[in-house]
C-alpha atoms as a PDB file:
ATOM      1  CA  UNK A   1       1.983 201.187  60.830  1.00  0.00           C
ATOM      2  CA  UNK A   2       5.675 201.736  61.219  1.00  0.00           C
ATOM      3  CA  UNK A   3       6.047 198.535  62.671  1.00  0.00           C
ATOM      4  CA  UNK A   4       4.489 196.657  60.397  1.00  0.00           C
ATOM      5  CA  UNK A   5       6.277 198.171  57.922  1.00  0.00           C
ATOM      6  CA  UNK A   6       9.605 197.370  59.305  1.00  0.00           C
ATOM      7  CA  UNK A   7       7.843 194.158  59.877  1.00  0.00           C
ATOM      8  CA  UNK A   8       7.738 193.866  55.939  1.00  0.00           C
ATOM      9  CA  UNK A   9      11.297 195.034  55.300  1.00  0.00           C
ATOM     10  CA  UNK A  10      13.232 192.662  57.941  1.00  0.00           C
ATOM     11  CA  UNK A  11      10.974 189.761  56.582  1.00  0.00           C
ATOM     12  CA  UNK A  12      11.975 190.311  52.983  1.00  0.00           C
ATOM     13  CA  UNK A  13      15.577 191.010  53.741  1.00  0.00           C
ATOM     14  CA  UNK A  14      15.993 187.738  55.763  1.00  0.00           C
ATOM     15  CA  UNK A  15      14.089 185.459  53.064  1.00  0.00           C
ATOM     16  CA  UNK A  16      15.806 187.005  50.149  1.00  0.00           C
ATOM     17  CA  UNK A  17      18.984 185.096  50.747  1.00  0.00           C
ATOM     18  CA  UNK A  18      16.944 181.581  51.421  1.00  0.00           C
ATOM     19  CA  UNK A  19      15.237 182.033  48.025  1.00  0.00           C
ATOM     20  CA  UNK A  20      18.462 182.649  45.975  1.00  0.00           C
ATOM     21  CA  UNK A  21      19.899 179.601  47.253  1.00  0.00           C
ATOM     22  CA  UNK A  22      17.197 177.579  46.922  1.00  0.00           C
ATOM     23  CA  UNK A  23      16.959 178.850  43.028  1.00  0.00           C
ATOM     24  CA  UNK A  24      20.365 177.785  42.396  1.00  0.00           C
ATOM     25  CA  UNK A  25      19.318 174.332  43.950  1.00  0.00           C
ATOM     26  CA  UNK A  26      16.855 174.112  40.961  1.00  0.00           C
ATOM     27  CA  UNK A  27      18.782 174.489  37.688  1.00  0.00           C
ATOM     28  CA  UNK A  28      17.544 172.501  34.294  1.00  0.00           C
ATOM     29  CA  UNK A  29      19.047 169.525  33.414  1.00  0.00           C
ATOM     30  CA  UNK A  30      21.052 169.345  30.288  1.00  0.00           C
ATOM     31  CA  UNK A  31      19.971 166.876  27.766  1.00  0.00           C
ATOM     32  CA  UNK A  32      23.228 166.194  25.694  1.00  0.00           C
ATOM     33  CA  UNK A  33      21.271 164.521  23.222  1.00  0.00           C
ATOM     34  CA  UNK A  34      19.926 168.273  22.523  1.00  0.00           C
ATOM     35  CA  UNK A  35      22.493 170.077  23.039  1.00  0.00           C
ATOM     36  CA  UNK A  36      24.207 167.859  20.321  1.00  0.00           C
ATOM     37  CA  UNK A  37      21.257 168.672  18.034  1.00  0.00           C
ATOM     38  CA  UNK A  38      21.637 172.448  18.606  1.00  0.00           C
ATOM     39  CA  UNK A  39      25.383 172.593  17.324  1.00  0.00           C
ATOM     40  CA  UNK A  40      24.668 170.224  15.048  1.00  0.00           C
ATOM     41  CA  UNK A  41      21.943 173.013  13.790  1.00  0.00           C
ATOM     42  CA  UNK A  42      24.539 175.805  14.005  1.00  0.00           C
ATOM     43  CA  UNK A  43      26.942 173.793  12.199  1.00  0.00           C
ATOM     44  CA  UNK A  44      25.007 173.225   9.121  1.00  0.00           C
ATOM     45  CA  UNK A  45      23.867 177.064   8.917  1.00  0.00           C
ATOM     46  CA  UNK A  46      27.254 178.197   8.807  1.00  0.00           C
ATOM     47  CA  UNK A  47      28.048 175.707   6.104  1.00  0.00           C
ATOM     48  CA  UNK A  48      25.397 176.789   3.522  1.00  0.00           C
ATOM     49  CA  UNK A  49      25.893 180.621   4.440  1.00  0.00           C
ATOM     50  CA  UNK A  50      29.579 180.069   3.955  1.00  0.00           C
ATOM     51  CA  UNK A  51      28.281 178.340   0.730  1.00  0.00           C
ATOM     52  CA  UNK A  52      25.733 180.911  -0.396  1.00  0.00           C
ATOM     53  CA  UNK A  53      28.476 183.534   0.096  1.00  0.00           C
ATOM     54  CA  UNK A  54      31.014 181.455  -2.550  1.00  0.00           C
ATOM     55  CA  UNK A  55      28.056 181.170  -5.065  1.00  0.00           C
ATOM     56  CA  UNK A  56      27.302 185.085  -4.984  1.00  0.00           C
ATOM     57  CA  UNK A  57      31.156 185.737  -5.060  1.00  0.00           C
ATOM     58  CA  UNK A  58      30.936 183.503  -8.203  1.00  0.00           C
ATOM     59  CA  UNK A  59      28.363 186.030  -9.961  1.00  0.00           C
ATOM     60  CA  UNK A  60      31.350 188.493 -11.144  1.00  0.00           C
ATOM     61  CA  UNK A  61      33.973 186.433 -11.889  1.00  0.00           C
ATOM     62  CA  UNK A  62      34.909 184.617 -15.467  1.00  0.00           C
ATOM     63  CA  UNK A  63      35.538 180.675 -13.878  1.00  0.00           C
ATOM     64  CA  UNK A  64      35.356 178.171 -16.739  1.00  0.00           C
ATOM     65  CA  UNK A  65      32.947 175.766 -17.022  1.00  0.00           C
ATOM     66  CA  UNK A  66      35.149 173.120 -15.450  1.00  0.00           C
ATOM     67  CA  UNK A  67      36.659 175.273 -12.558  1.00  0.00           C
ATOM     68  CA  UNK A  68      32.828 176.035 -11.446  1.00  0.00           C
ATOM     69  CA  UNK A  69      31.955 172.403 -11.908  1.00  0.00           C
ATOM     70  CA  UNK A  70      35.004 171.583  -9.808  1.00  0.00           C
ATOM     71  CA  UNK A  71      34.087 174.115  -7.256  1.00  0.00           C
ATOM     72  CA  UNK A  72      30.381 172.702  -7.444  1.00  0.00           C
ATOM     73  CA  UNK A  73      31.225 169.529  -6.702  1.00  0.00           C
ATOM     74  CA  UNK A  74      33.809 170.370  -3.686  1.00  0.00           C
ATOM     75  CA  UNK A  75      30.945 172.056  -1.935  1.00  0.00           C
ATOM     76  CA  UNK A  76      29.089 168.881  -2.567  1.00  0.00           C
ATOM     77  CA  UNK A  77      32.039 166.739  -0.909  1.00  0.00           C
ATOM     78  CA  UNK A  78      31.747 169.490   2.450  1.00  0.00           C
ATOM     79  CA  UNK A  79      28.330 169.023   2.986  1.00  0.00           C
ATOM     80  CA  UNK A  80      28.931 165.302   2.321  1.00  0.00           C
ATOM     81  CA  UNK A  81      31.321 165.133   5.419  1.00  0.00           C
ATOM     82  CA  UNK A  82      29.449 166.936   7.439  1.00  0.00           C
ATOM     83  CA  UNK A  83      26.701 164.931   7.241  1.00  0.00           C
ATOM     84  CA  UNK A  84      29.115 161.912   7.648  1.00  0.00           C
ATOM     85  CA  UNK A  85      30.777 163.391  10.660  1.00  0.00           C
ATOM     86  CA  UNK A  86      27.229 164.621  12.515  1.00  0.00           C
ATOM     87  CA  UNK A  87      25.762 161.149  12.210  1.00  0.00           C
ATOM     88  CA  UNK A  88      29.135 159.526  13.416  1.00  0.00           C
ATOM     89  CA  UNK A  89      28.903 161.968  16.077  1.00  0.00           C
ATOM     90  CA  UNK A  90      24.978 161.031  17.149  1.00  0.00           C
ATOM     91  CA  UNK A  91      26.337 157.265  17.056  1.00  0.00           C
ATOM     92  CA  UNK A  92      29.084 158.048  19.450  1.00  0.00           C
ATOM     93  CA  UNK A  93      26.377 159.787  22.350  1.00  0.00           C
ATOM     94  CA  UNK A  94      24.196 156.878  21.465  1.00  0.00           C
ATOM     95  CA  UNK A  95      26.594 154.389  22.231  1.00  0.00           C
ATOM     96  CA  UNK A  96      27.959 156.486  25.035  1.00  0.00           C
ATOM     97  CA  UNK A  97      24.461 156.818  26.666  1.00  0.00           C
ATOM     98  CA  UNK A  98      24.077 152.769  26.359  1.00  0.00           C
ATOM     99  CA  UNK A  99      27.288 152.256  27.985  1.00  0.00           C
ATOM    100  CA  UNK A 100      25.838 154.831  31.059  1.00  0.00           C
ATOM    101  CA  UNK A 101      22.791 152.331  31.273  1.00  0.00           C
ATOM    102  CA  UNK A 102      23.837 149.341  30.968  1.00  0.00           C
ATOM    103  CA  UNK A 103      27.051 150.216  34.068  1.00  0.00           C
ATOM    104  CA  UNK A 104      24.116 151.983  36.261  1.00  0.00           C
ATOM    105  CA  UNK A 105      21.951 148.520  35.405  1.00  0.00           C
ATOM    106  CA  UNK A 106      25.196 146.468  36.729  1.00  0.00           C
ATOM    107  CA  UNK A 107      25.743 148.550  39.624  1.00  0.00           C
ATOM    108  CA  UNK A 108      21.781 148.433  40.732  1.00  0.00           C
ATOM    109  CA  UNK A 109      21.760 144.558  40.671  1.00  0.00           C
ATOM    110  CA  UNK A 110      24.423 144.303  42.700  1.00  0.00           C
END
């Protein structure tokens, strides 16, 4: 019993360093293209919190009707632009991930 019990233990101590090597072997790939996305995602949340919060700090205040307007329409012109600058920025890993092909294509036939 003893021995197979020591048995157990030495087996166990000598394959626990195997398997966490071989786990770091195995790590996920990293799809840029979602990773992208993900920020992307983040980005846009922050913007309309950041503009929810200037609405409700609105509620209090005496603005006229043109300064709110003005205000109104500046928020307008940052979500513009980021929308602008996003899609510019999906364009760029597009073009960058054709480039990658059409190089590894080259290489291959030669």
């Amino acid at each position: 019993m003893r021995k197979l019990l020591i048995g157990m233990i030495v087996a166990f101590v000598l394959s626990f360093p195997v398997a966490r090597t071989s786990a770091r072997q195995y790590q996920p790939v990293v799809k840029p293209g979602k990773v992208l996305k993900a920020r992307q995602k983040q980005e846009w949340k922050a913007l309309k919190r950041q503009q929810k919060s200037q609405r409700r700090s609105w509620k209090g205040a005496h603005f006229s009707k043109a300064s709110r307007v003005q205000m109104k329409h500046q928020m307008q012109r940052e979500r513009r632009a980021l929308r602008e600058r996003q899609r510019n920025e999906r364009q760029d890993l597009k073009d960058q991930q054709r480039l990658i092909k059409e190089r590894t294509r080259q290489v291959r036939q030669r």
